[in-house]
Protein backbone atom coordinates (compact mmCIF):
# COMPACT_ATOMS: atom_id res chain seq x y z
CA UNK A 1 -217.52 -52.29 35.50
CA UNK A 2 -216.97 -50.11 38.56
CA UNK A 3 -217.71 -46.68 39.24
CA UNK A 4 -221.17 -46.35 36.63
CA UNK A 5 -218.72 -47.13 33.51
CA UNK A 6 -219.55 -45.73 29.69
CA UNK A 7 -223.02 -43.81 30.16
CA UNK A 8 -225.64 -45.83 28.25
CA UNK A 9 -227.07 -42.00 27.59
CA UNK A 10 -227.61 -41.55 23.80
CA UNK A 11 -226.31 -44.95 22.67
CA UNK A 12 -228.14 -47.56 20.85
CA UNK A 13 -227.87 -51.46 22.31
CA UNK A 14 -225.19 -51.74 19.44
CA UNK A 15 -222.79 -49.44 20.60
CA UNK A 16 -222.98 -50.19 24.25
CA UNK A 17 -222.10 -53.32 23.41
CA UNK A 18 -219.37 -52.55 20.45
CA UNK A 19 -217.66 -50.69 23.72
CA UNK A 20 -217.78 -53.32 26.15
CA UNK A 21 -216.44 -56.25 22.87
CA UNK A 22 -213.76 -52.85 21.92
CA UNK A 23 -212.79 -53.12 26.03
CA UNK A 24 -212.49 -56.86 25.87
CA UNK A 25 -210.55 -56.72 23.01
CA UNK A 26 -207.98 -54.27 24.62
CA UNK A 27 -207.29 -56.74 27.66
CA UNK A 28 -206.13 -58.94 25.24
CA UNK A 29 -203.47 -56.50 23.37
CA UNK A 30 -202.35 -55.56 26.74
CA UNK A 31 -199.72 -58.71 26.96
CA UNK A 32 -198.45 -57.51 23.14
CA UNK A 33 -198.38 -53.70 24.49
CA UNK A 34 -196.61 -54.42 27.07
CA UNK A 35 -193.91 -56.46 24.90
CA UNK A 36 -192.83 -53.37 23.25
CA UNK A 37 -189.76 -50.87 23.61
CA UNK A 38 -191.19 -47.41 24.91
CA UNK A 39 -190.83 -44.71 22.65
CA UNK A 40 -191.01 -46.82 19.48
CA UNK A 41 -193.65 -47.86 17.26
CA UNK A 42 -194.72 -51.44 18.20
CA UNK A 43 -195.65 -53.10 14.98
CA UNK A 44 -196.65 -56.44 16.69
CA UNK A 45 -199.48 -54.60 18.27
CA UNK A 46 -200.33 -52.51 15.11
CA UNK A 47 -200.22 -55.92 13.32
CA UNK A 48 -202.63 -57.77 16.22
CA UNK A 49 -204.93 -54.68 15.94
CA UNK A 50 -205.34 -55.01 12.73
CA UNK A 51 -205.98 -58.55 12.90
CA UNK A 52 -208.93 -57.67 15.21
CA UNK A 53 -210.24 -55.16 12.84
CA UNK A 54 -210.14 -52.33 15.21
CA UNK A 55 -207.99 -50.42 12.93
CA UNK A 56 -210.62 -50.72 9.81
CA UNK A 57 -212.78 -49.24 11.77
CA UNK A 58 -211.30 -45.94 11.36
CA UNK A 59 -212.67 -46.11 7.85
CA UNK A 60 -215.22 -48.46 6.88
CA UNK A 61 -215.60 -48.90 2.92
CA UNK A 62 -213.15 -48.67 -0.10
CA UNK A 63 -210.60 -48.09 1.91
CA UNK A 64 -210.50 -51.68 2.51
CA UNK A 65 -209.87 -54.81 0.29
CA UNK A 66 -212.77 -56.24 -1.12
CA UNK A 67 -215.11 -53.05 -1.18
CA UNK A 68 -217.30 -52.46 -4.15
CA UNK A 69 -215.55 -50.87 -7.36
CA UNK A 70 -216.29 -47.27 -7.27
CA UNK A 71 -217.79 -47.32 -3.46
CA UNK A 72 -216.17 -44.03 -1.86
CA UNK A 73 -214.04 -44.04 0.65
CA UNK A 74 -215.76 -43.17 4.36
CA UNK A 75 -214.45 -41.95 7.72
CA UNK A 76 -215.58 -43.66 10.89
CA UNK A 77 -218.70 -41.73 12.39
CA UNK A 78 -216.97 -39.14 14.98
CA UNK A 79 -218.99 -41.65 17.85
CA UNK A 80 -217.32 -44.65 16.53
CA UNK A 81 -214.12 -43.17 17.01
CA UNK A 82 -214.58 -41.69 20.65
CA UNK A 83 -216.11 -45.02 21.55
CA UNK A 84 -213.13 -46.92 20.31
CA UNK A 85 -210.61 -44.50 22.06
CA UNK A 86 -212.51 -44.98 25.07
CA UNK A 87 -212.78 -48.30 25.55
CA UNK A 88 -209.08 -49.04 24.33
CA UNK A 89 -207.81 -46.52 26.45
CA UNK A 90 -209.57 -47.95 30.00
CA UNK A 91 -207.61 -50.96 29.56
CA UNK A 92 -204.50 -50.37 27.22
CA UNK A 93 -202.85 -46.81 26.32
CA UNK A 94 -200.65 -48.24 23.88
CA UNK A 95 -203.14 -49.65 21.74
CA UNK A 96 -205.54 -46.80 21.82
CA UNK A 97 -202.52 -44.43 21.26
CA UNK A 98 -201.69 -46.74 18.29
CA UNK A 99 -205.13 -46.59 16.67
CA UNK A 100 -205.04 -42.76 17.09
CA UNK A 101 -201.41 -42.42 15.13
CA UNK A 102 -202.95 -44.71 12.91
CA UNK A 103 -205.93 -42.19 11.99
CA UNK A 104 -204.29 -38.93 12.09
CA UNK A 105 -201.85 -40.21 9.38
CA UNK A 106 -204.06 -41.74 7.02
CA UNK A 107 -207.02 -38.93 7.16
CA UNK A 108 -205.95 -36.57 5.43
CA UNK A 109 -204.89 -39.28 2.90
CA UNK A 110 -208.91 -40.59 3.45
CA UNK A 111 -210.23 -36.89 3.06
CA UNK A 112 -208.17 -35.84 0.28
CA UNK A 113 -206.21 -38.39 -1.44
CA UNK A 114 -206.45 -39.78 -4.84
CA UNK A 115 -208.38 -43.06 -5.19
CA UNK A 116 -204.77 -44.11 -6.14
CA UNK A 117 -203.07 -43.08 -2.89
CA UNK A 118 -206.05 -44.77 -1.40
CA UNK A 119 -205.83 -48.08 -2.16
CA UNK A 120 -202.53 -48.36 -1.94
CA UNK A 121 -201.69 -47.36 1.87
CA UNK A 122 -205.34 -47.64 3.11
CA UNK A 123 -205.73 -51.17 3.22
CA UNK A 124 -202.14 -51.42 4.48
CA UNK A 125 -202.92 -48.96 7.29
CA UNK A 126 -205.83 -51.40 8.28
CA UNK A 127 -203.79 -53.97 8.58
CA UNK A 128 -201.47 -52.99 10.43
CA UNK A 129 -198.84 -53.13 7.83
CA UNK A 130 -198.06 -49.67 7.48
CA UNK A 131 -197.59 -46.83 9.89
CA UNK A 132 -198.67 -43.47 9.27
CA UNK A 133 -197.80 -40.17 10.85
CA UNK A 134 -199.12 -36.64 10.73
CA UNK A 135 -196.51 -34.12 10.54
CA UNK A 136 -197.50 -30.69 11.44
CA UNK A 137 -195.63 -29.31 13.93
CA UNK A 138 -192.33 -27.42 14.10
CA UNK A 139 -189.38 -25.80 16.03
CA UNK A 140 -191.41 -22.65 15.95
CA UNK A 141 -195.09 -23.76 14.86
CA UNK A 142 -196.48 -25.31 17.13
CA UNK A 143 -199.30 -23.99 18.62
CA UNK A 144 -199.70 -21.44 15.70
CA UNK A 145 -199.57 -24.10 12.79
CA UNK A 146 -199.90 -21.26 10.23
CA UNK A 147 -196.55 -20.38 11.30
CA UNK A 148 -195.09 -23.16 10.00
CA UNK A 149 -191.53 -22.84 7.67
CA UNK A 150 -190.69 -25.77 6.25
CA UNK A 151 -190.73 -24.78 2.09
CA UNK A 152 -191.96 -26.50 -0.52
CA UNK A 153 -190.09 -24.97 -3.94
CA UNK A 154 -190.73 -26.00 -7.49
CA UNK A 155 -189.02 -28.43 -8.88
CA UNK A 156 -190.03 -29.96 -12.62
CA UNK A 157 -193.29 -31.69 -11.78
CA UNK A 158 -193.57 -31.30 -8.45
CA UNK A 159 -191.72 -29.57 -5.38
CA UNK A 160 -188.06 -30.06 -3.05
CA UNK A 161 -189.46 -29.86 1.07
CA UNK A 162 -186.32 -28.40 3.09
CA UNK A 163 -187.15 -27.58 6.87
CA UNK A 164 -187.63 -29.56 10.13
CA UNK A 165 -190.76 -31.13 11.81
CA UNK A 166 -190.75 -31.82 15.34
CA UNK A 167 -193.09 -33.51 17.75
CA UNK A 168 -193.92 -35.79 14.83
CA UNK A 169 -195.53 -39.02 16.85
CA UNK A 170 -194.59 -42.01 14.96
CA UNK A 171 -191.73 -40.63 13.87
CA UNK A 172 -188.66 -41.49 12.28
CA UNK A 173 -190.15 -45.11 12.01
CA UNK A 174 -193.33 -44.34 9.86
CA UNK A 175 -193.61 -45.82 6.60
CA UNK A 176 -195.24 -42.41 5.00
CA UNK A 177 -195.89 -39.00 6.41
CA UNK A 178 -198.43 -36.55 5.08
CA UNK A 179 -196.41 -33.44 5.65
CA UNK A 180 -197.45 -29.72 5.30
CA UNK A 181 -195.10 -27.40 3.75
CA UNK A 182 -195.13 -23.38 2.53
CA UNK A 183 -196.16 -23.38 -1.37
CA UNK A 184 -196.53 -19.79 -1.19
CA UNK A 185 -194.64 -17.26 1.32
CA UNK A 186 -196.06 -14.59 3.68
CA UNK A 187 -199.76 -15.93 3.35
CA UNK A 188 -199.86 -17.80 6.48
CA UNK A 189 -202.42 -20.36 6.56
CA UNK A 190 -203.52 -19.31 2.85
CA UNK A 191 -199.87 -21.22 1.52
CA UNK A 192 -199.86 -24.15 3.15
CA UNK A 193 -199.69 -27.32 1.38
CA UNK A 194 -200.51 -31.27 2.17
CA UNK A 195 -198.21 -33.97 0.41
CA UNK A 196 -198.17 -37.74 0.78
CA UNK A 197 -194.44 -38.49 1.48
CA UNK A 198 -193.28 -42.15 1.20
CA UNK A 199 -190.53 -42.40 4.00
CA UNK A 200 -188.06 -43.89 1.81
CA UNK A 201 -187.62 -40.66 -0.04
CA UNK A 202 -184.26 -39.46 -0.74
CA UNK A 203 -183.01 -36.49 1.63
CA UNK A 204 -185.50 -37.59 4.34
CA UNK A 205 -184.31 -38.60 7.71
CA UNK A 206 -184.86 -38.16 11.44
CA UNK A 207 -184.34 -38.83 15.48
CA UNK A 208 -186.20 -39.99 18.04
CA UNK A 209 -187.04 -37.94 20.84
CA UNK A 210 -187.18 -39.36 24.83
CA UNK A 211 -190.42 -38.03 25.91
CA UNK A 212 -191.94 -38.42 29.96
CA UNK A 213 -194.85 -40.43 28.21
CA UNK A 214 -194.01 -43.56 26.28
CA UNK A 215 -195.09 -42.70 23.05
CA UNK A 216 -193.34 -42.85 19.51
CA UNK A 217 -192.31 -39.47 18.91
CA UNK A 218 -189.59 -37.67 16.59
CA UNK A 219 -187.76 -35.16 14.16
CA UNK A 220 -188.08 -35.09 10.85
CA UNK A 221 -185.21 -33.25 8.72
CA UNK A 222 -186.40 -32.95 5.02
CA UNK A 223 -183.11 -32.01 2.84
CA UNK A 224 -184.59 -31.52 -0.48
CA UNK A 225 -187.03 -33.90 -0.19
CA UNK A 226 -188.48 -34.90 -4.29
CA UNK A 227 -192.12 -34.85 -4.07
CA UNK A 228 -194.07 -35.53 -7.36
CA UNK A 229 -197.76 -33.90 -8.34
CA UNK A 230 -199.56 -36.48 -7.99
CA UNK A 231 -198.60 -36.79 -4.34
CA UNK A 232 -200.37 -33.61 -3.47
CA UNK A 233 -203.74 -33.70 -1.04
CA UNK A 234 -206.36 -31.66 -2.27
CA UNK A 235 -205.13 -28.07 -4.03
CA UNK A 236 -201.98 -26.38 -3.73
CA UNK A 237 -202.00 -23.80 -1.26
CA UNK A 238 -205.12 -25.70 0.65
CA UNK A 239 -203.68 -27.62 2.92
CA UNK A 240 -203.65 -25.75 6.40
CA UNK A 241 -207.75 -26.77 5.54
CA UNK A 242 -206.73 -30.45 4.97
CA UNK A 243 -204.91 -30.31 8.53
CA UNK A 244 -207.73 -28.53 9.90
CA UNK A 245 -210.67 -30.81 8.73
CA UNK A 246 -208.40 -33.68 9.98
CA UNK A 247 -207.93 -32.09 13.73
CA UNK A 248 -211.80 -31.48 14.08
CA UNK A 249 -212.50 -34.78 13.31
CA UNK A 250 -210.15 -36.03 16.28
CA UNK A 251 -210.55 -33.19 18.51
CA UNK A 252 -213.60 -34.86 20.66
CA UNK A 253 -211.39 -38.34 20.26
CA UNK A 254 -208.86 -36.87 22.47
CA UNK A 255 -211.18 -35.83 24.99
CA UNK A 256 -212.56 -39.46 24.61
CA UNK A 257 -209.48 -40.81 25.07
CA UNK A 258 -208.97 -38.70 27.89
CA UNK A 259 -212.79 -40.47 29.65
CA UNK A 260 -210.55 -43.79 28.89
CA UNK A 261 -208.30 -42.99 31.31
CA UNK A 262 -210.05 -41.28 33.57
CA UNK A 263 -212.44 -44.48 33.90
CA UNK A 264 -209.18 -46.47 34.13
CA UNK A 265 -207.62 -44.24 37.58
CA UNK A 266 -211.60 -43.56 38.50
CA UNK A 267 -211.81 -47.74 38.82
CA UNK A 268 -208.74 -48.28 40.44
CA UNK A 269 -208.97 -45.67 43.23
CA UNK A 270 -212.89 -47.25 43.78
CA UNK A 271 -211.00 -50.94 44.20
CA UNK A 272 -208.19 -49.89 46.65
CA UNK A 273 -210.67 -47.06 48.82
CA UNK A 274 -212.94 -50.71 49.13
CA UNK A 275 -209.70 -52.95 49.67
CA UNK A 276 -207.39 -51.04 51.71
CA UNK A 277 -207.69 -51.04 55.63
CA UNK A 278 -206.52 -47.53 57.30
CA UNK A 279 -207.92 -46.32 60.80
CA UNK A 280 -209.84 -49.18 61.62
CA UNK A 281 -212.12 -49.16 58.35
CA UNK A 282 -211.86 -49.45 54.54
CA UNK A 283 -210.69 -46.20 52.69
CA UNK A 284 -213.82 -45.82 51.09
CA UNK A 285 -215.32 -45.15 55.21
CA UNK A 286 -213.40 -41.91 55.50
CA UNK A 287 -215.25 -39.21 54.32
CA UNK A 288 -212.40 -37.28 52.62
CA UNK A 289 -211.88 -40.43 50.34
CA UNK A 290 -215.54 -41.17 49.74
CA UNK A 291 -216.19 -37.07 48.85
CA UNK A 292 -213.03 -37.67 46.20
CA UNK A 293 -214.12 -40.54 44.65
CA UNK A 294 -217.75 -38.58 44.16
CA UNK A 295 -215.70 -36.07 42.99
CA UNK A 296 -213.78 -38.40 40.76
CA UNK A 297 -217.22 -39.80 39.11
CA UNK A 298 -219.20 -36.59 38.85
CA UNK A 299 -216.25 -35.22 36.70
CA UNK A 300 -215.84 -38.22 34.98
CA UNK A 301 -219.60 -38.74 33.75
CA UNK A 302 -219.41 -35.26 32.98
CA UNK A 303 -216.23 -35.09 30.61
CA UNK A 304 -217.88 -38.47 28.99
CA UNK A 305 -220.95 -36.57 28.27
CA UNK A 306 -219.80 -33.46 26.33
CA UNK A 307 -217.58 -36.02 23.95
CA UNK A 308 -220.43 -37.67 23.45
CA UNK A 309 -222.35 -34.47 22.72
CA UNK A 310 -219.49 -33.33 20.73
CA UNK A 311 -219.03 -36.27 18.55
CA UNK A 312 -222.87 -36.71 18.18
CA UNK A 313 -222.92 -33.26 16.95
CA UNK A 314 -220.48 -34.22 14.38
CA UNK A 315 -222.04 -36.90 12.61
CA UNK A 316 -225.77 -34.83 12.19
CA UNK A 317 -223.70 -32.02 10.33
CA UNK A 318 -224.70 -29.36 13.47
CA UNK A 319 -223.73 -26.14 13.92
CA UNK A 320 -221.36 -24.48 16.41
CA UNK A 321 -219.05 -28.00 16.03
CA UNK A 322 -215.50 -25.59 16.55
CA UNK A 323 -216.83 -24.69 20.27
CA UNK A 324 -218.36 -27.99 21.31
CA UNK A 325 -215.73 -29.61 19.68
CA UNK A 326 -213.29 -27.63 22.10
CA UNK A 327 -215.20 -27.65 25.48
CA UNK A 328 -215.19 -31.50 24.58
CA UNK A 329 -211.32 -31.72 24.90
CA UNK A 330 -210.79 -28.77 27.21
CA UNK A 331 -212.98 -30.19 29.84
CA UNK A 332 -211.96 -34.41 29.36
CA UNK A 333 -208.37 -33.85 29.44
CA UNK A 334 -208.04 -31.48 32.56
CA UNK A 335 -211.04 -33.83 34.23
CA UNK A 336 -208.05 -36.75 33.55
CA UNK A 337 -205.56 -35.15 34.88
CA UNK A 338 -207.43 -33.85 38.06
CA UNK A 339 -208.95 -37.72 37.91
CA UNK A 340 -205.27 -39.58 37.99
CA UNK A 341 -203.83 -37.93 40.06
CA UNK A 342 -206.54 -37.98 42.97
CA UNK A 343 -206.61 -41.97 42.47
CA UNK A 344 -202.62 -41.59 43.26
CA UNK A 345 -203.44 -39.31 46.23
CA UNK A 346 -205.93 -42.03 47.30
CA UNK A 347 -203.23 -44.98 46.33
CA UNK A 348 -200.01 -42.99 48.30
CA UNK A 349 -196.68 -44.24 47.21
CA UNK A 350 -197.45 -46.94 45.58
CA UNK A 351 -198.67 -45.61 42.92
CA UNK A 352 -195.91 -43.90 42.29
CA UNK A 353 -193.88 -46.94 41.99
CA UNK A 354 -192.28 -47.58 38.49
CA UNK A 355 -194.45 -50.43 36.36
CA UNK A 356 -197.64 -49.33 38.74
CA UNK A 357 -200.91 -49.06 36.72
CA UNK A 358 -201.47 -45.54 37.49
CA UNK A 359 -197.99 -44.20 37.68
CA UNK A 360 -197.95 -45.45 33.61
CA UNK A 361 -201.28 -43.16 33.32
CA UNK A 362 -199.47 -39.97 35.43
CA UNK A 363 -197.30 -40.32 32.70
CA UNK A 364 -199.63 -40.44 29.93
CA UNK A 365 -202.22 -38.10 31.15
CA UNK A 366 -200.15 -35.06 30.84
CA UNK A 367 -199.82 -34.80 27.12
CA UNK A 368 -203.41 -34.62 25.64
CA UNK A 369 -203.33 -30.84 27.21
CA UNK A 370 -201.12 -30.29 25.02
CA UNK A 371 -201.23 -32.10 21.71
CA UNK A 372 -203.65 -31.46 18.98
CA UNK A 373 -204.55 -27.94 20.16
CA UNK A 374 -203.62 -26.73 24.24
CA UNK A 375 -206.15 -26.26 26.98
CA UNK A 376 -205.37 -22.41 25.95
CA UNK A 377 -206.17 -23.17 22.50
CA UNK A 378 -208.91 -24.90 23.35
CA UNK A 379 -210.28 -21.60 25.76
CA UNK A 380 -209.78 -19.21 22.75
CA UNK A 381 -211.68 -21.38 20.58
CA UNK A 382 -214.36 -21.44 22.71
CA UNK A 383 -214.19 -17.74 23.76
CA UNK A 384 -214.72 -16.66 20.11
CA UNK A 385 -217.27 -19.11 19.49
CA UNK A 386 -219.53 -17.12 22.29
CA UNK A 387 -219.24 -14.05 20.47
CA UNK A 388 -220.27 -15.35 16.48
């Protein structure tokens, strides 16, 4: 690997080389990735995933078939997950994009599901049988989730969801949705609720969306949508903390994902600066290029470092997790985006030629500055972390 690679700084012998077989492993799904229509979920990949056990991985234990009767179910150490983003996302987008969906559905389901619920769309998930989406977001809650509108009302034993989701990745093509919905108006955050919603429900339905990055995205319209009691997560009214404890667990992923391809561009721009003849010399000769790639690596290492810190902080139960958390995304996703588009600088119009390595990861870069809480976000976090 090019460019230093995945610092061995803080990992064991183990995880090194759990990256480096998670890498590997990505290289092969790239052919199956690639095979795909943009902008839909590509269950031939899910399915190979699965069948390489990277998608267990996002929860080892009774999650999956076989596990010991009355074994609780566990999430994937926070370093686990960044390493698997990582490494999937150097080589392939689309799977590490996949395995992400994959988690932010079924956590919340992991967290605060019934063993029931569990072991029925758990094992399924890790298979790569089912396909899970977290749905969040609306028309006018998006950065301000507390916002959100769409209403859950009494109905019997259980509620009716009416509203609209938006920005829903994996959806209309997911085969469940945990969905958050008002339980009680006015209270903000305080009346939020999470429910388990098979997508073959009655009154459910939705629309893709074409988005610059390739990803499966959507609408979801909810028309009196039956929900039952037992499909609840956790307590009524709790569920803006079942989102929450979800997106903190994912939070330095992103950023990890982020290193992924940042590595990916970093590499690239190192192997055409060496290749490429301009001026009488290699690229990597000319000062301005060889000061950018520094620049390229420094940032790099640096972003790879604070997830690492980040997720490491996680998994010892530390203090101040909100703010390092934060500066871990914050700083990895605009490193990536400074990182991707230097290596097109370096690579000229090439690069920006449709089906190009690095014009795919323009496109991809831009959205983790967005998604799962903006750089902004991410600032004001941080800002009133400094003064607790």
């Amino acid at each position: 690997m090019t460019a230093f690679g995945p610092t061995p700084f803080g990992l064991t012998t183990e995880q090194q080389a759990f990256a480096a077989q998670v890498r590997g492993h990505a290289v092969e799904l790239r052919p199956v990735a690639d095979g795909g229509q943009p902008g839909r979920v590509n269950r031939e990949l899910l399915r190979a995933m699965g069948h390489l056990g990277l998608l267990a991985r996002l929860f080892p234990s009774a999650a999956l078939p076989g596990a010991a009767a009355g074994q609780p179910s566990r999430e994937a150490p926070a370093l686990d997950l960044c390493l698997l983003r990582e490494s999937l996302a150097t080589e392939c987008t689309e799977a590490e994009t996949a395995l992400a969906l994959q988690g932010l559905g079924s956590y919340p389901v992991l967290q605060s599901g019934s063993d029931e619920q569990v072991r029925r769309w758990l094992p399924a998930v890790a298979s790569g049988a089912a396909v899970a989406a977290f749905a969040l977001s609306e028309p006018g809650a998006g950065s301000d989730a507390a916002a959100l509108e769409l209403t859950a009302e009494p109905d019997g034993n259980g509620w009716r969801l009416t509203g609209t989701k938006t920005w829903i990745s994996n959806a209309p093509e997911a085969d469940f949705y945990t969905v958050f919905a008002r339980t009680t108006p006015g209270e903000r955050a305080r009346g939020v609720s999470a429910f388990l919603v098979p997508a073959e429900r009655p009154g459910l339905s939705g629309e893709h969306l074409d988005m610059v990055s390739p990803h499966p995205i959507g609408t979801l319209t909810f028309d009196g949508v039956p929900v039952h009691r037992e499909e609840l997560l956790g307590e009524a009214d709790r569920g803006f903390v079942v989102a929450m404890r979800t997106l903190d667990k994912f939070r330095p992923s992103v950023g990890a994902f982020a290193v992924g391809m940042a590595q990916a561009a970093l590499e690239a721009a190192c192997e055409y600066a060496a290749s490429r003849t301009a001026f009488g010399g290699p690229l990597k000769d000319q000062q301005a290029v060889a000061h950018l790639l520094a620049e390229m690596a420094t940032r790099t290492e640096a972003a790879r470092l604070l997830v690492y810190s980040a997720a490491a902080a996680i998994d010892r139960g530390a203090t101040g997790i909100a703010g390092r958390s934060a500066m871990a995304k914050l700083f990895a996703t605009e490193t990536a985006q400074f990182v991707v588009d230097a290596a097109v600088q370096i690579h000229g119009a090439r690069a920006l030629q449709r089906g190009h390595p690095l014009e795919h990861l323009y496109r991809e870069v831009r959205a983790p500055r967005i998604y799962e809480g903006a750089s902004e976000i991410q600032r004001t976090i941080i800002a009133r972390q400094l003064f607790k």
